[in-house]
Structure formats: structure tokens, C-alpha cells
C-alpha atoms as a PDB file:
ATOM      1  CA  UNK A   1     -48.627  -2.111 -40.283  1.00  0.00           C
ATOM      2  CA  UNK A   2     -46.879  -4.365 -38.117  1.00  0.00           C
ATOM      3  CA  UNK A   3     -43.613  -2.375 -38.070  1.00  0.00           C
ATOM      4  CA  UNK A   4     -45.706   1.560 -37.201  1.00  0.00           C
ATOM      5  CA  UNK A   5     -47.658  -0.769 -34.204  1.00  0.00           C
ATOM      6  CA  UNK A   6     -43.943  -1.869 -33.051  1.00  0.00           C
ATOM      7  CA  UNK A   7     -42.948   1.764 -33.174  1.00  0.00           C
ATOM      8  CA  UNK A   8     -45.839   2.999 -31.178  1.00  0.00           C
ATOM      9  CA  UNK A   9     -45.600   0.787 -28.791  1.00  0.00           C
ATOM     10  CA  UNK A  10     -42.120   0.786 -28.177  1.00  0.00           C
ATOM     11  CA  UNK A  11     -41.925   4.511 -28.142  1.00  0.00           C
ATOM     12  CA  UNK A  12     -43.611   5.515 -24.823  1.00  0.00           C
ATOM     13  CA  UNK A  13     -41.060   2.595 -23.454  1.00  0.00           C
ATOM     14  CA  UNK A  14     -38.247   4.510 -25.122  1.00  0.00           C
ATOM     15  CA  UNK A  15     -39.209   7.672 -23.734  1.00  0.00           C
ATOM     16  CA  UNK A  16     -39.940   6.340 -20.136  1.00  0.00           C
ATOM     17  CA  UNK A  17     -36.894   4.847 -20.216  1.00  0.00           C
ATOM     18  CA  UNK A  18     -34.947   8.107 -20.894  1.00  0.00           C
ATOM     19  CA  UNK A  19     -37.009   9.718 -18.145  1.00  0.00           C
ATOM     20  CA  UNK A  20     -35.988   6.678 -15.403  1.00  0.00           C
ATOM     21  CA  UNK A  21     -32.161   7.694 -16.875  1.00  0.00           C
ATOM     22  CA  UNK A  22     -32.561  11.475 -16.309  1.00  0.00           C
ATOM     23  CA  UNK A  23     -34.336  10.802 -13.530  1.00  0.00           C
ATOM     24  CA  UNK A  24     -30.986   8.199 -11.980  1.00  0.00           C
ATOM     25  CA  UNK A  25     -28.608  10.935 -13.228  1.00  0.00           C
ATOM     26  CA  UNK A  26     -30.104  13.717 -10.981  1.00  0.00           C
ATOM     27  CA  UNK A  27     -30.258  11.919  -7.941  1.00  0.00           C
ATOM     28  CA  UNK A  28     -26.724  10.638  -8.255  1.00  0.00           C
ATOM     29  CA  UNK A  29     -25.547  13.694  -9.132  1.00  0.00           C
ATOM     30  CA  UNK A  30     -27.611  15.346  -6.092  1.00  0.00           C
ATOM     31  CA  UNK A  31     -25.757  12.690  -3.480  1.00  0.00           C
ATOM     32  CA  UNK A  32     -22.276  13.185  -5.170  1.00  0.00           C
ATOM     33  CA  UNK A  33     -23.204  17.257  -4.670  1.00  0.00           C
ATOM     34  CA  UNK A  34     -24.347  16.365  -0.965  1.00  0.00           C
ATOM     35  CA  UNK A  35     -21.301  14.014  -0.049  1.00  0.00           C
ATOM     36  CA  UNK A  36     -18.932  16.309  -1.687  1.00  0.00           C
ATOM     37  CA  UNK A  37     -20.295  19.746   0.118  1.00  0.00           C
ATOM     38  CA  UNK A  38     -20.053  17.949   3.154  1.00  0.00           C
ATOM     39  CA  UNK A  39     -16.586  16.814   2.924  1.00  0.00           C
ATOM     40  CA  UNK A  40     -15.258  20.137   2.039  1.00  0.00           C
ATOM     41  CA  UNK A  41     -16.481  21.850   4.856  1.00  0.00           C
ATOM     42  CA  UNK A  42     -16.739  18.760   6.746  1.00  0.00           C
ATOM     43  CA  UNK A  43     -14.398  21.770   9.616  1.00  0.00           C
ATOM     44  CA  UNK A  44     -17.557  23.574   9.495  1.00  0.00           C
ATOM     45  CA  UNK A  45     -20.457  21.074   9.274  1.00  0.00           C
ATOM     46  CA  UNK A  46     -19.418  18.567  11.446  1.00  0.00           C
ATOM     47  CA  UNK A  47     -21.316  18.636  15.273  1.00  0.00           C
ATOM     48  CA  UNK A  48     -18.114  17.198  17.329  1.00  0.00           C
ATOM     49  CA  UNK A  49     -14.016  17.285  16.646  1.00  0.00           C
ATOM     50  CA  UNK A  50     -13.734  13.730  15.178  1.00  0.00           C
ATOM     51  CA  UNK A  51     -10.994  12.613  16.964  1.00  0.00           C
ATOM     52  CA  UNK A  52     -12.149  13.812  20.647  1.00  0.00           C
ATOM     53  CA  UNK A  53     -12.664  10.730  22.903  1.00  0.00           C
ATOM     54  CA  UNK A  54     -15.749  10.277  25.313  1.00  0.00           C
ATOM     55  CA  UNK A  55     -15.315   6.769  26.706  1.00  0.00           C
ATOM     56  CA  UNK A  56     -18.388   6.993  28.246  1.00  0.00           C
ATOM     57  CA  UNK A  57     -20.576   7.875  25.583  1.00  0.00           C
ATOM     58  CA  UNK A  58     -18.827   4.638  23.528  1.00  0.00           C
ATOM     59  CA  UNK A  59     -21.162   2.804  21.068  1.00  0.00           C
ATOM     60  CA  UNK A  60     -24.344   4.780  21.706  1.00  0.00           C
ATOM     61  CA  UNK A  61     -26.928   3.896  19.039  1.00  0.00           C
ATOM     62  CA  UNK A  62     -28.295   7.167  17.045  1.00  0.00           C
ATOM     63  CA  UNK A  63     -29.633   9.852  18.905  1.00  0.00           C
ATOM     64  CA  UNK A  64     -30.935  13.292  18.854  1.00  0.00           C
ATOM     65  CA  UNK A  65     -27.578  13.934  20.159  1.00  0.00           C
ATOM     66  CA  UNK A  66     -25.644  11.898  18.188  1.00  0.00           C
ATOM     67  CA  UNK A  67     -27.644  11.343  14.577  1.00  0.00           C
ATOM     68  CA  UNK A  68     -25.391   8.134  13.530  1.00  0.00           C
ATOM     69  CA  UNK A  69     -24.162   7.385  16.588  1.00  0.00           C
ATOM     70  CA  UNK A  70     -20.715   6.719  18.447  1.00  0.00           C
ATOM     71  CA  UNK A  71     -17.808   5.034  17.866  1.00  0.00           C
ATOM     72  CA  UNK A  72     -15.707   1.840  20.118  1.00  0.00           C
ATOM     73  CA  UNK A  73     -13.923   5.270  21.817  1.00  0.00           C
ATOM     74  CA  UNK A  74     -17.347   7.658  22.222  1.00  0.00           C
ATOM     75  CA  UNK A  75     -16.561   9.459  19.033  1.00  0.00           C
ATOM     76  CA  UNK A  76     -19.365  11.160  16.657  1.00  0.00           C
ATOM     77  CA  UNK A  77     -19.849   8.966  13.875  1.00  0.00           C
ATOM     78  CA  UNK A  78     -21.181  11.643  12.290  1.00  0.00           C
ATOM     79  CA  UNK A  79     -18.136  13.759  12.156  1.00  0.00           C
ATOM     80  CA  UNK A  80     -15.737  11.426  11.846  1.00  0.00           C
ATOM     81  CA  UNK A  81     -17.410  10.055   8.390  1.00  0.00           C
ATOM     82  CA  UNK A  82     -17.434  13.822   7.111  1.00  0.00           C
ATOM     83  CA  UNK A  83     -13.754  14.288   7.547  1.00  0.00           C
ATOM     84  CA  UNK A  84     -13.427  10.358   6.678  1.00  0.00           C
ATOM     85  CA  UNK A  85     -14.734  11.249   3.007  1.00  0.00           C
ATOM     86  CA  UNK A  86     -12.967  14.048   2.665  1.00  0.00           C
ATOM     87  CA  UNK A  87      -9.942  12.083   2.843  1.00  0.00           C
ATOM     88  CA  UNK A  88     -11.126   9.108   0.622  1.00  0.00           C
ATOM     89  CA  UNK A  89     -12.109  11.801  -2.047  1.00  0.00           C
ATOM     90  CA  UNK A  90      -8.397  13.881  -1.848  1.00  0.00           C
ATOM     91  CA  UNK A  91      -6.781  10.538  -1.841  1.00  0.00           C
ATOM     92  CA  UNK A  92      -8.541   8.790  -4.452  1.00  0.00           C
ATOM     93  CA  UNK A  93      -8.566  12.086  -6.941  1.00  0.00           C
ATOM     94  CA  UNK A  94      -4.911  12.936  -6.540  1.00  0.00           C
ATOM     95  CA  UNK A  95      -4.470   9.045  -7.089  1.00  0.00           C
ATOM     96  CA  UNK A  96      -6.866   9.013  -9.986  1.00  0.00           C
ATOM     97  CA  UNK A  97      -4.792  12.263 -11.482  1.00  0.00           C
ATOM     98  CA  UNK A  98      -1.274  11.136 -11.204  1.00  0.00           C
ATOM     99  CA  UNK A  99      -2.176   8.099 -12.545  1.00  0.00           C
ATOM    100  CA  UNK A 100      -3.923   9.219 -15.840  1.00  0.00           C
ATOM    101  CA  UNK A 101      -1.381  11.753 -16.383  1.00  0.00           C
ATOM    102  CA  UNK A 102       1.263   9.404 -16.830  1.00  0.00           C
ATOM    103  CA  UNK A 103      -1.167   6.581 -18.460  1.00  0.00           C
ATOM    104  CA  UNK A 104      -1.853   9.082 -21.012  1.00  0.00           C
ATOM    105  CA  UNK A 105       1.849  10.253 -21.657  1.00  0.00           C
ATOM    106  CA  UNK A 106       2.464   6.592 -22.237  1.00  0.00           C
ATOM    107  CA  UNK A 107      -0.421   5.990 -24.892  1.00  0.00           C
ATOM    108  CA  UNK A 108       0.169   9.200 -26.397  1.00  0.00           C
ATOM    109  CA  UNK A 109       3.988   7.963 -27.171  1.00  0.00           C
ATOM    110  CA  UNK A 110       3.044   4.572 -28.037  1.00  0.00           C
ATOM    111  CA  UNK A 111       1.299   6.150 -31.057  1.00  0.00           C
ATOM    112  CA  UNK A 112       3.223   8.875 -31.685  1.00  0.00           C
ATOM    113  CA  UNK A 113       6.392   7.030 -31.390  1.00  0.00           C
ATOM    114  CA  UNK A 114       6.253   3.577 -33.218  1.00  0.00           C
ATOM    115  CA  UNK A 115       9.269   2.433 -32.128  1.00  0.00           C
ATOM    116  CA  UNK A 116       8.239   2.531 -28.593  1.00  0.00           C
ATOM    117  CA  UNK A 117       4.731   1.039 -28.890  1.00  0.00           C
ATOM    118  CA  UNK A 118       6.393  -2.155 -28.189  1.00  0.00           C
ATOM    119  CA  UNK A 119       8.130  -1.643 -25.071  1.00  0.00           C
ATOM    120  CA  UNK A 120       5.319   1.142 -23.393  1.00  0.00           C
ATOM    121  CA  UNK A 121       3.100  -2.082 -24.827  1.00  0.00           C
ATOM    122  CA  UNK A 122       4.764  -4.795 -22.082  1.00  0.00           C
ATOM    123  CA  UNK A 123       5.036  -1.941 -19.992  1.00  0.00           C
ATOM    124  CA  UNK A 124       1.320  -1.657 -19.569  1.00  0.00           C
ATOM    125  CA  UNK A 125       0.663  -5.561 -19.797  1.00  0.00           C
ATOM    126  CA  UNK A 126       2.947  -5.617 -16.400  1.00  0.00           C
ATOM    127  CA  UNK A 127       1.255  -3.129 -14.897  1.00  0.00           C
ATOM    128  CA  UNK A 128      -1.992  -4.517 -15.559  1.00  0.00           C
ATOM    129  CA  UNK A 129      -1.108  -8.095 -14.550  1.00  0.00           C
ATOM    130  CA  UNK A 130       0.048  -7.241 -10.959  1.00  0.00           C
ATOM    131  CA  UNK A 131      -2.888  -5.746  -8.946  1.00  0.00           C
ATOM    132  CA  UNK A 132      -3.322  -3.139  -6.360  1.00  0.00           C
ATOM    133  CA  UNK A 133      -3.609  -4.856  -3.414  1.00  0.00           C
ATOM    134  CA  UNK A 134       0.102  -6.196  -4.333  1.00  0.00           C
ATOM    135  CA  UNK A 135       1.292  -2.898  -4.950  1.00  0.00           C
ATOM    136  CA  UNK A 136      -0.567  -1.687  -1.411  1.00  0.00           C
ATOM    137  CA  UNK A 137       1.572  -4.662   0.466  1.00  0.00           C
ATOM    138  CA  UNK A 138       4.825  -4.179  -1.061  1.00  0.00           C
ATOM    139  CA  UNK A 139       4.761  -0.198  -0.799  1.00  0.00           C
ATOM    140  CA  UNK A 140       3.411  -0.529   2.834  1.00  0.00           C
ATOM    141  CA  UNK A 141       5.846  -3.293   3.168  1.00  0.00           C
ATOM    142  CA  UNK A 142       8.729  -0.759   2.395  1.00  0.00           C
ATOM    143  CA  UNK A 143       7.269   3.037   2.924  1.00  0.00           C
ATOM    144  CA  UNK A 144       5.276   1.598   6.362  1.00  0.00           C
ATOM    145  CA  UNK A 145       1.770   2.498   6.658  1.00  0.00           C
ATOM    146  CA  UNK A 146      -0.271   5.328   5.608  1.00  0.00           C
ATOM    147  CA  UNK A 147      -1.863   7.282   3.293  1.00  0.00           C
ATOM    148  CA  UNK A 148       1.205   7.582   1.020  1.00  0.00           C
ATOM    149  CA  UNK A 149       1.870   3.905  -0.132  1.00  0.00           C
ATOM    150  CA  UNK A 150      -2.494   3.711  -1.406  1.00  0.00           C
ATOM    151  CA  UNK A 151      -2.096   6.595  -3.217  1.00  0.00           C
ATOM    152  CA  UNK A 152       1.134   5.406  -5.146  1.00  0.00           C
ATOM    153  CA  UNK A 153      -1.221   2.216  -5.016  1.00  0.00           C
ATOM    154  CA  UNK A 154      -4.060   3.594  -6.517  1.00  0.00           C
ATOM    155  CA  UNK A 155      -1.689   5.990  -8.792  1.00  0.00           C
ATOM    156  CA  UNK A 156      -0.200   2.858 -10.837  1.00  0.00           C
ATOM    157  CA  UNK A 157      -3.026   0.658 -10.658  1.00  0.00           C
ATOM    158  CA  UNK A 158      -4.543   3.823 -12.928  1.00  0.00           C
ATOM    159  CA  UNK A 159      -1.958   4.091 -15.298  1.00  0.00           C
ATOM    160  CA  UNK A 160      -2.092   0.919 -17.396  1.00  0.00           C
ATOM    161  CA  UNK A 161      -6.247   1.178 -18.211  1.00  0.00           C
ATOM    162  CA  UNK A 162      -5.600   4.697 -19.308  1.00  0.00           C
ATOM    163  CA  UNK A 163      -2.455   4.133 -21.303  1.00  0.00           C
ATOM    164  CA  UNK A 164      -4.207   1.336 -23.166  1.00  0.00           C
ATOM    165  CA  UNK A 165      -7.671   3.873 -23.358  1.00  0.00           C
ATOM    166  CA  UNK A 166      -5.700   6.422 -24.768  1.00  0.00           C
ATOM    167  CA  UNK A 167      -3.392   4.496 -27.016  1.00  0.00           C
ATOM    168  CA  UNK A 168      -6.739   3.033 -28.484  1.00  0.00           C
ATOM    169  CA  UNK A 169      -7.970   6.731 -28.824  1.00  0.00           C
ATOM    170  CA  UNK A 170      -4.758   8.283 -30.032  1.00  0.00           C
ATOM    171  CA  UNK A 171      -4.653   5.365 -32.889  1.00  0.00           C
ATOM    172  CA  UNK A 172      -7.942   6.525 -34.787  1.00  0.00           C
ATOM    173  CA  UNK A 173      -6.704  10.558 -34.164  1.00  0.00           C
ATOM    174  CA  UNK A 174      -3.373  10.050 -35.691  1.00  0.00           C
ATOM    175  CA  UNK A 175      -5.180   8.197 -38.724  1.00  0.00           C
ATOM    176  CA  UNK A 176      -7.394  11.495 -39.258  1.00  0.00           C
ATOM    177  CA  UNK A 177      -6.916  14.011 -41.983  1.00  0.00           C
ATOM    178  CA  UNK A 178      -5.718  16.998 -40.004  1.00  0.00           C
ATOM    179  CA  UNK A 179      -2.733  15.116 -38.597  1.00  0.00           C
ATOM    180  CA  UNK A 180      -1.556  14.314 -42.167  1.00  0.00           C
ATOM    181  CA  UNK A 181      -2.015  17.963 -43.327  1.00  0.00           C
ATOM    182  CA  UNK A 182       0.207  19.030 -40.123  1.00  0.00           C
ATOM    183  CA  UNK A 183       2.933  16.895 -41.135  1.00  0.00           C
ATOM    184  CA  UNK A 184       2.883  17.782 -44.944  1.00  0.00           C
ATOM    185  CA  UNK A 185       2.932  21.454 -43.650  1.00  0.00           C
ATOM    186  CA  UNK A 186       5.545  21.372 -41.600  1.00  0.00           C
ATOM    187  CA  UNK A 187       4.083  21.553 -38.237  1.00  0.00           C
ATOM    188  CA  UNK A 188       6.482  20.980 -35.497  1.00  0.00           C
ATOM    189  CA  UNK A 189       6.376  17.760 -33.517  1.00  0.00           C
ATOM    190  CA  UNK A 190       5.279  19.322 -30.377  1.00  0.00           C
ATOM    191  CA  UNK A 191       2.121  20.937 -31.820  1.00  0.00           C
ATOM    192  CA  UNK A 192       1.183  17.169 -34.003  1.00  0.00           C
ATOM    193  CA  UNK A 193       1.617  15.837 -30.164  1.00  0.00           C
ATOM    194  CA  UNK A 194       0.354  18.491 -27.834  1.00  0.00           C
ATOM    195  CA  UNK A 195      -2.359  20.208 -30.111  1.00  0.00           C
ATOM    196  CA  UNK A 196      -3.646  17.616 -32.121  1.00  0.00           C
ATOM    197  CA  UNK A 197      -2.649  13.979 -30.954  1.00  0.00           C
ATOM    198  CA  UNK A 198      -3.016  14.939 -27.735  1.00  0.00           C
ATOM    199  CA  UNK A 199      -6.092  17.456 -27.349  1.00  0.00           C
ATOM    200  CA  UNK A 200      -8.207  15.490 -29.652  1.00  0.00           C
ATOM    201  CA  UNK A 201      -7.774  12.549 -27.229  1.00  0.00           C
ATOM    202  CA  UNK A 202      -9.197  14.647 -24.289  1.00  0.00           C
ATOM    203  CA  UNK A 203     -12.852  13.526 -24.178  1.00  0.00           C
ATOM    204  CA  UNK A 204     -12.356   9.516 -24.298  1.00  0.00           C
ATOM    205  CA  UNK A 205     -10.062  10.014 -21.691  1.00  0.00           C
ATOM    206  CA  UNK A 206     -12.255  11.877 -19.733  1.00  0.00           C
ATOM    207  CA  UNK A 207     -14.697   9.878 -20.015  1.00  0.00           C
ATOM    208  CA  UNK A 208     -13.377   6.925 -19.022  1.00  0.00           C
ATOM    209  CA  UNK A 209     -11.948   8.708 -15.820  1.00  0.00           C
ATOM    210  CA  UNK A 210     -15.281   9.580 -14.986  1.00  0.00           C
ATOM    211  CA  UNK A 211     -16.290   5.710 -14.995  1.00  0.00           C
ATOM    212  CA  UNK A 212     -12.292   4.766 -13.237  1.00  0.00           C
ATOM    213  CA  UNK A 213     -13.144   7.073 -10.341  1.00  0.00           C
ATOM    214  CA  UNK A 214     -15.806   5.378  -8.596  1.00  0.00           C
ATOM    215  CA  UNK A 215     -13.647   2.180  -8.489  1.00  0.00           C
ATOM    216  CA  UNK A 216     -10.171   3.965  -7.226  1.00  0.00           C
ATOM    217  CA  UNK A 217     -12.637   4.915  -4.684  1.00  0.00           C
ATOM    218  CA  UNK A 218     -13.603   1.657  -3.911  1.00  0.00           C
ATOM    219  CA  UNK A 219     -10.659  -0.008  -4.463  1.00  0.00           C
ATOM    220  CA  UNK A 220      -8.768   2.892  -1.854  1.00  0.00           C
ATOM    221  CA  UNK A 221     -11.565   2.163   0.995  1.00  0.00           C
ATOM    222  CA  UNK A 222     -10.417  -1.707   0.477  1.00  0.00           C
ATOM    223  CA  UNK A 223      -6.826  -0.798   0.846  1.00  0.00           C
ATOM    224  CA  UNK A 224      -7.645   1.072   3.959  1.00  0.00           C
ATOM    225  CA  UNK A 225      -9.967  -1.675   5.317  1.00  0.00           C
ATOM    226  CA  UNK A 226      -7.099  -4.272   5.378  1.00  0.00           C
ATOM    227  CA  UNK A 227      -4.851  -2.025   7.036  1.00  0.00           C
ATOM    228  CA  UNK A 228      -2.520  -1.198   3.701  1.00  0.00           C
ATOM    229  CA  UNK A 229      -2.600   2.636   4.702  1.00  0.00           C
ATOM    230  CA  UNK A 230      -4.725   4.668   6.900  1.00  0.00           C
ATOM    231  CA  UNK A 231      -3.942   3.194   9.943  1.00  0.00           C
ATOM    232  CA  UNK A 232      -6.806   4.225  13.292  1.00  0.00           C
ATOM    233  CA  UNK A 233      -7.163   6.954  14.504  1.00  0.00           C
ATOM    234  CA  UNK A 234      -7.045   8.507  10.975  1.00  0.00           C
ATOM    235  CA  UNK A 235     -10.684   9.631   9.558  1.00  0.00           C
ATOM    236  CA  UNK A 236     -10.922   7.310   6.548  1.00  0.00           C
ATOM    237  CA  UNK A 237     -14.511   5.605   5.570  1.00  0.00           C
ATOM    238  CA  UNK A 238     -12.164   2.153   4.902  1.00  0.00           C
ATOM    239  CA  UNK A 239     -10.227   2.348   8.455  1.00  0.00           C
ATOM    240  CA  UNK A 240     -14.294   3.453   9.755  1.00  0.00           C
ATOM    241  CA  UNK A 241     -15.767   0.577   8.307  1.00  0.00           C
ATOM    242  CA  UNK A 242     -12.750  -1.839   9.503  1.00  0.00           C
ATOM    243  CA  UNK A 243     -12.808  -0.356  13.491  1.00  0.00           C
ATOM    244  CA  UNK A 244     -16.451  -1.611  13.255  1.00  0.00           C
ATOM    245  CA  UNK A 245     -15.352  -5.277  12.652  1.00  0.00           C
ATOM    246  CA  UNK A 246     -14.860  -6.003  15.808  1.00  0.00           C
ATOM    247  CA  UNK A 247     -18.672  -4.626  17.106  1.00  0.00           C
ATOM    248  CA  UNK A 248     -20.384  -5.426  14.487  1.00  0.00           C
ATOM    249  CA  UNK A 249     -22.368  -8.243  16.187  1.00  0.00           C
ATOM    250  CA  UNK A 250     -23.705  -5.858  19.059  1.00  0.00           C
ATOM    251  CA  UNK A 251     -23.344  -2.254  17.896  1.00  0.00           C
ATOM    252  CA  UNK A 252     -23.762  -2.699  14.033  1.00  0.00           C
ATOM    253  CA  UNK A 253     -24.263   1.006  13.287  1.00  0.00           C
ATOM    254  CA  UNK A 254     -20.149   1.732  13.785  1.00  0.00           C
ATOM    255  CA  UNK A 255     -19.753  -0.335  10.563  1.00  0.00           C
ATOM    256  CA  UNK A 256     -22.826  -0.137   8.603  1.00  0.00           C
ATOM    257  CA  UNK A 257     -23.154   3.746   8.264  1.00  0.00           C
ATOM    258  CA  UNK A 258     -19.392   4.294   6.824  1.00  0.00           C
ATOM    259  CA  UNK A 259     -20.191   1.484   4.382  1.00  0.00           C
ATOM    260  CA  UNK A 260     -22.877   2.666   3.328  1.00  0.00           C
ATOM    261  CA  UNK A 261     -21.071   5.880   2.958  1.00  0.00           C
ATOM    262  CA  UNK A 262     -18.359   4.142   0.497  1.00  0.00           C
ATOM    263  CA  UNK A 263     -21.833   2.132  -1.104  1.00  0.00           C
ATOM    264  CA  UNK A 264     -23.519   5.133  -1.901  1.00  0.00           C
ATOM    265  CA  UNK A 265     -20.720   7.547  -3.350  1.00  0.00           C
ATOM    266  CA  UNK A 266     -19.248   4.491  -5.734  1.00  0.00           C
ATOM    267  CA  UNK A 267     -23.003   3.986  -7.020  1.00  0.00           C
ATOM    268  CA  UNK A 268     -23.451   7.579  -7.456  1.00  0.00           C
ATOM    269  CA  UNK A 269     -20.046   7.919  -9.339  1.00  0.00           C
ATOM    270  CA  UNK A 270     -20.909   5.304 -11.707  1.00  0.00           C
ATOM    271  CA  UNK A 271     -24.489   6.373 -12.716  1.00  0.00           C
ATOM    272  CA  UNK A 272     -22.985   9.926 -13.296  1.00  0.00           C
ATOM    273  CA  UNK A 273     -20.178   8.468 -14.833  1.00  0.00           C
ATOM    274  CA  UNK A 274     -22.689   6.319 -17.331  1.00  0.00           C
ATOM    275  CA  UNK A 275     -24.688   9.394 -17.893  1.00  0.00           C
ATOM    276  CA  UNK A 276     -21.699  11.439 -18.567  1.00  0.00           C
ATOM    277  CA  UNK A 277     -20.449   8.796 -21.085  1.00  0.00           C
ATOM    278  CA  UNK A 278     -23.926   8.839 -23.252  1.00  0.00           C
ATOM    279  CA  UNK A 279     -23.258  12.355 -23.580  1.00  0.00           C
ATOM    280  CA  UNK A 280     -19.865  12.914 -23.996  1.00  0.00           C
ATOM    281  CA  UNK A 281     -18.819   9.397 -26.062  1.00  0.00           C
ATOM    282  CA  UNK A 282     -19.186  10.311 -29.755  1.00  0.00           C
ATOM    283  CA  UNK A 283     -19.085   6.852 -30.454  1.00  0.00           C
ATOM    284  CA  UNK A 284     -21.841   6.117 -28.958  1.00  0.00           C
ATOM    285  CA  UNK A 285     -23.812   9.167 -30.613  1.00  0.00           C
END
């Protein structure tokens, strides 16, 4: 008796629950939809060129004419965070994609190659120890500012987590039936890598991605806040949030709004990214 009343009554929980979940998961991914059709044709969208100057419109609070606002110079807030989150997203994907691409290569030759799990093993403990900001001042340091040094930033600070994810992942494939049949059969060594080791290890990676991309995102606004790339001018939601530093005690909005920007993508990524990892995780099933 006691155990069916504990059932009953923690079913409707369960189930409202679920519905909260499904409820989180469309909204985030209605803002990522939003943010990202906006970026894309930010050209198209956007009321004003971002980078025209109006000194005398400078740091007008929102208005019917300019819905967020303008910047120090008299520039549309509103324009310049479309185009500014169009770069954060290019940057932080092609980042995010170099990255795992040669993460993955790494784990998948760890496993596949003994011998070298050792050495691609203090490889990625390297990697991992040193972190992205350090990367960002020594590659700005030597390359000079811009957009170039964050992404090679970003790019390694990406591939140690996803050569040790897909090491982990690659580990449990090459331990599964198939991959001994392919080897007592003959199969070359590129198909056991490519269409086994490697294919089967396609969904934890992808998963995890899903949950890494929110952070490169973050982590490539901080970058861009402390000056590492973007430097102003340049449309970026970090250098945005950074130019309103200095006018943040009198004209708040310059900062706030492009923060918020960077607040409410990296939320949205990560409760897609959860949702995305309930349903695609067979581990978790």
C-alpha cells in the first residue's frame, strides 16, 4: 500500500516535471531560432549600418527610434548587436569545429593505436592544464589582435575535453563485438577506424559539443571583453559589452543589452544542449 500511494503521488510530479522540461526546451530552442535568424540576416534586419557614427545622437536611451538605444559614438545598438552575434556565433562555431575535429582524431588514435595512448595522453593533460585566456595572451601577444588569435584560442582550448570524451567513447566501441568480427575478417584498418571506431563514436561526441558550445561562446565574449581579439570598432557582443564599461554608471543600457545578449544565448545553448543530451545519450536511456 505504501509503495502504490508513493507511486501515485509521485507520478503527477514526474509528469509535471517532464512538461516544465519540454516546456524549457521550446523556449530555448525558440530564442536560439530568434538570435540565430537575426544574425544571419542581421544585412537585412538591422534598422541602421552598425558602424555609421552620429555624435549627436550618442548615448540616447531606447526610443521609438532607436529600440535599444545608442552607443558612446551615436551608433544603433540595435544593429550593431545583430551583426555583433553574428560574429560571436561564426567565431565560436568554426572554433568549436576545428577544435573537435582534431580532439577527436586524437582520442580516436589513442584507442586505436596503443602505443600512442601514452603520449596523445600528456598531450591532452597539457592542453587541459594551460587555459584559454593564456592561450588568448600569448597568440595576441605574437599574431596582434583580432579575431584570429580567439579562434585558435577557443580552437585548442576545445581539443583536449573532446579528445578525452572521445577516447572514453572510443574505449567501450573498440571492446564491442563487431570490432572483433572486423578484425578476424580481415577488414582493413581504415574501415575498423573510419566505419566502426570512428562512426560509432559520433553521438557522444555530439552530444557533448552540443553542451561545449554554449561555453566557447562564453568563454569567446570574455576573450573579446579583455581586449584578447576583437578590438572596437568591430561588431562583437564581448568588445559591445566592454565599450560600455566606461558609461555604465550614467548610460547603463550600452552595456547591459549586449550582455544580456551573451546571457541569454549561453542559457539557451545549455538547456537545448541538456535536452538534446536526454535524448540522444544512450547511457542515460
Amino acid at each position: 500500500m505504501a509503495v502504490a500511494a508513493k507511486q501515485v503521488t509521485t507520478g503527477p510530479k514526474s509528469k509535471r516535471r517532464r512538461a516544465r522540461g519540454q516546456i524549457a526546451t521550446i523556449a530555448a530552442a525558440t530564442v536560439i531560432g530568434v538570435i540565430t535568424f537575426a544574425a544571419i540576416f542581421a544585412p537585412q534586419l538591422a534598422p541602421y549600418d552598425p558602424y555609421q557614427v552620429d555624435l549627436p545622437s550618442a548615448l540616447q536611451e531606447p526610443s521609438w527610434e532607436h529600440w535599444l538605444g545608442t552607443d558612446t559614438q551615436g551608433r544603433d545598438l540595435l544593429s550593431r548587436i545583430m551583426y555583433g552575434t553574428r560574429l560571436t556565433l561564426l567565431t565560436s562555431l568554426t572554433a568549436l569545429l576545428i577544435g573537435s575535429v582534431f580532439g577527436a582524431l586524437l582520442g580516436l588514435v589513442a584507442v586505436f593505436f596503443p602505443a600512442s595512448d601514452g603520449p596523445i595522453g600528456r598531450l591532452l593533460d597539457i592542453l587541459l592544464s594551460f587555459p584559454a585566456v593564456l592561450f588568448g595572451l600569448a597568440l595576441g601577444a605574437s599574431l596582434g589582435p583580432g579575431l584570429l588569435p580567439v579562434t585558435i584560442a577557443l580552437a585548442i582550448a576545445t581539443i583536449p575535453e573532446v579528445g578525452r570524451i572521445t577516447r572514453a567513447a572510443a574505449l567501450v566501441v573498440a571492446r564491442q563485438e563487431y570490432m572483433q568480427s572486423g578484425k578476424a575478417i580481415g577488414l582493413s584498418r581504415a574501415t575498423l577506424f573510419f566505419k566502426y571506431l570512428a562512426w560509432n563514436c559520433v553521438p557522444t561526441v555530439f552530444v557533448f559539443l552540443t553542451l561545449r558550445f554554449g561555453f566557447i561562446v562564453l568563454l569567446g565574449a570574455g576573450l573579446n571583453f579583455l581586449g584578447l581579439g576583437a578590438a572596437p570598432p568591430t561588431a562583437e557582443l564581448g568588445v559591445l559589452a566592454a565599450e560600455g564599461r566606461n558609461v555604465l554608471a550614467f548610460a547603463p543600457h550600452v552595456a547591459t543589452y549586449p550582455s544580456l545578449a551573451i546571457f541569454l544565448l549561453v542559457l539557451s545553448l545549455n538547456v537545448l544542449g541538456d535536452a538534446l543530451r536526454d535524448k540522444l545519450d544512450k547511457r542515460l536511456l
